[in-house]
C-alpha atoms as a PDB file:
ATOM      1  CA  UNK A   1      48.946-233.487  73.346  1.00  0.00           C
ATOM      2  CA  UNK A   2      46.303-236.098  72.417  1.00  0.00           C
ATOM      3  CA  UNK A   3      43.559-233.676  73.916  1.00  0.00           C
ATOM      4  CA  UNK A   4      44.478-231.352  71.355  1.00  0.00           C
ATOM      5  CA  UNK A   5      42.879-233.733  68.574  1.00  0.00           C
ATOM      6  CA  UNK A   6      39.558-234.172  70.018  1.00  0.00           C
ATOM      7  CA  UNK A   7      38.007-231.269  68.483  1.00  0.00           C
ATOM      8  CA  UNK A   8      39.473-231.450  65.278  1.00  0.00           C
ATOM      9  CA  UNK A   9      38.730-235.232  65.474  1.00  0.00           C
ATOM     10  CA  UNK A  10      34.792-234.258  65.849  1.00  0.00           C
ATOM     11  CA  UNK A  11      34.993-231.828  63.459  1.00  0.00           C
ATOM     12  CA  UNK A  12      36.373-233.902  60.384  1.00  0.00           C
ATOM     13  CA  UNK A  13      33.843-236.897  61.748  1.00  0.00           C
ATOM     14  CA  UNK A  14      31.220-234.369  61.296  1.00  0.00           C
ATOM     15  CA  UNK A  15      31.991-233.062  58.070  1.00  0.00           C
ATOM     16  CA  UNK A  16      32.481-236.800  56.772  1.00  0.00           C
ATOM     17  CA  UNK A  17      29.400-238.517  58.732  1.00  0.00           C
ATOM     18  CA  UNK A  18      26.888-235.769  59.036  1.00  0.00           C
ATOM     19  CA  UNK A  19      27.963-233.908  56.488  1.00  0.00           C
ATOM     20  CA  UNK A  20      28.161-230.859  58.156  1.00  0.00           C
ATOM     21  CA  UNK A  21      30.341-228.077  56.483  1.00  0.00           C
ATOM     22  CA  UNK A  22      33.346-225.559  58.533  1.00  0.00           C
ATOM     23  CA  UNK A  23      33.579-221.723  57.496  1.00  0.00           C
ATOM     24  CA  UNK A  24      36.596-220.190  56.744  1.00  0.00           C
ATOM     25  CA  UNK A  25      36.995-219.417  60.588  1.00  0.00           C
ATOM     26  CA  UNK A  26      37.000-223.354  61.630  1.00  0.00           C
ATOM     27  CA  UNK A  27      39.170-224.380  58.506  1.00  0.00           C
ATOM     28  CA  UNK A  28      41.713-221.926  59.847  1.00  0.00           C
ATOM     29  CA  UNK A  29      41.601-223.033  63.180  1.00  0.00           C
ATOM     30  CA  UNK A  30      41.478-226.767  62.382  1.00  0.00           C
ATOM     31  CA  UNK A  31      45.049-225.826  59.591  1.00  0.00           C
ATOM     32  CA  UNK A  32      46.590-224.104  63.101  1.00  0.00           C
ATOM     33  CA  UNK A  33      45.696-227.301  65.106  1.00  0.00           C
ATOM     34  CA  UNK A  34      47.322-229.420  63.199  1.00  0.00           C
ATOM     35  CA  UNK A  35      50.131-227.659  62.431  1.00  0.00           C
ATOM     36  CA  UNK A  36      50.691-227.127  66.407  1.00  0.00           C
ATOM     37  CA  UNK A  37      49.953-230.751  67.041  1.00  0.00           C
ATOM     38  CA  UNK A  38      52.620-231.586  64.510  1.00  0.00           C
ATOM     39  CA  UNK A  39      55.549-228.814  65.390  1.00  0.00           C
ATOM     40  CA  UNK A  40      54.859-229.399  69.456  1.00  0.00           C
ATOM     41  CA  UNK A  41      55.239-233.244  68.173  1.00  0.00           C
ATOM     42  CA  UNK A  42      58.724-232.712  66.663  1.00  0.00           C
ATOM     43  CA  UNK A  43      59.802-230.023  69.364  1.00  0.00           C
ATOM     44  CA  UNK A  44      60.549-233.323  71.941  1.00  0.00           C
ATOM     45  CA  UNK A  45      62.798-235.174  69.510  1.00  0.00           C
ATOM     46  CA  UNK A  46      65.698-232.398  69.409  1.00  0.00           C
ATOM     47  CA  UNK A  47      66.501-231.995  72.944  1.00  0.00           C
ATOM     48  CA  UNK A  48      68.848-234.115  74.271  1.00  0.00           C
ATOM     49  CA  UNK A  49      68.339-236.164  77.308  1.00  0.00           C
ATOM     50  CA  UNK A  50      69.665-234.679  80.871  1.00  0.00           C
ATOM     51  CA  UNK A  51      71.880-237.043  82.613  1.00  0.00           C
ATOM     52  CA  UNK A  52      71.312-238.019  85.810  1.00  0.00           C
ATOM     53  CA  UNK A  53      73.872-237.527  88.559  1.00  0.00           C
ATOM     54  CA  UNK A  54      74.668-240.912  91.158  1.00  0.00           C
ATOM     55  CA  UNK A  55      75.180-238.092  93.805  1.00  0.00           C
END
């Protein structure tokens, strides 16, 4: 999931340090990222744990 960040990473680092500006197109796909990032994030917590059998 941490691969996921490395382009947004670079993109906000290049806005901020080189001052280099995203279109509508990249703001869009940097919003849907993040929002995937964050909802696959969350998905883990709310499934319970399979028990394991001593079989």
């Amino acid at each position: 999931m941490m691969a996921l960040l490395e382009p947004l990473t670079a993109a906000v680092l290049a806005a901020l340090l080189l001052d280099d500006r995203l279109g509508a197109v990249g703001v869009t796909g940097a919003v849907l990222l993040g929002a995937a990032v964050i909802l696959a994030g969350r998905g883990n917590r709310d499934r319970p744990v399979p028990e394991r059998s001593n079989a």
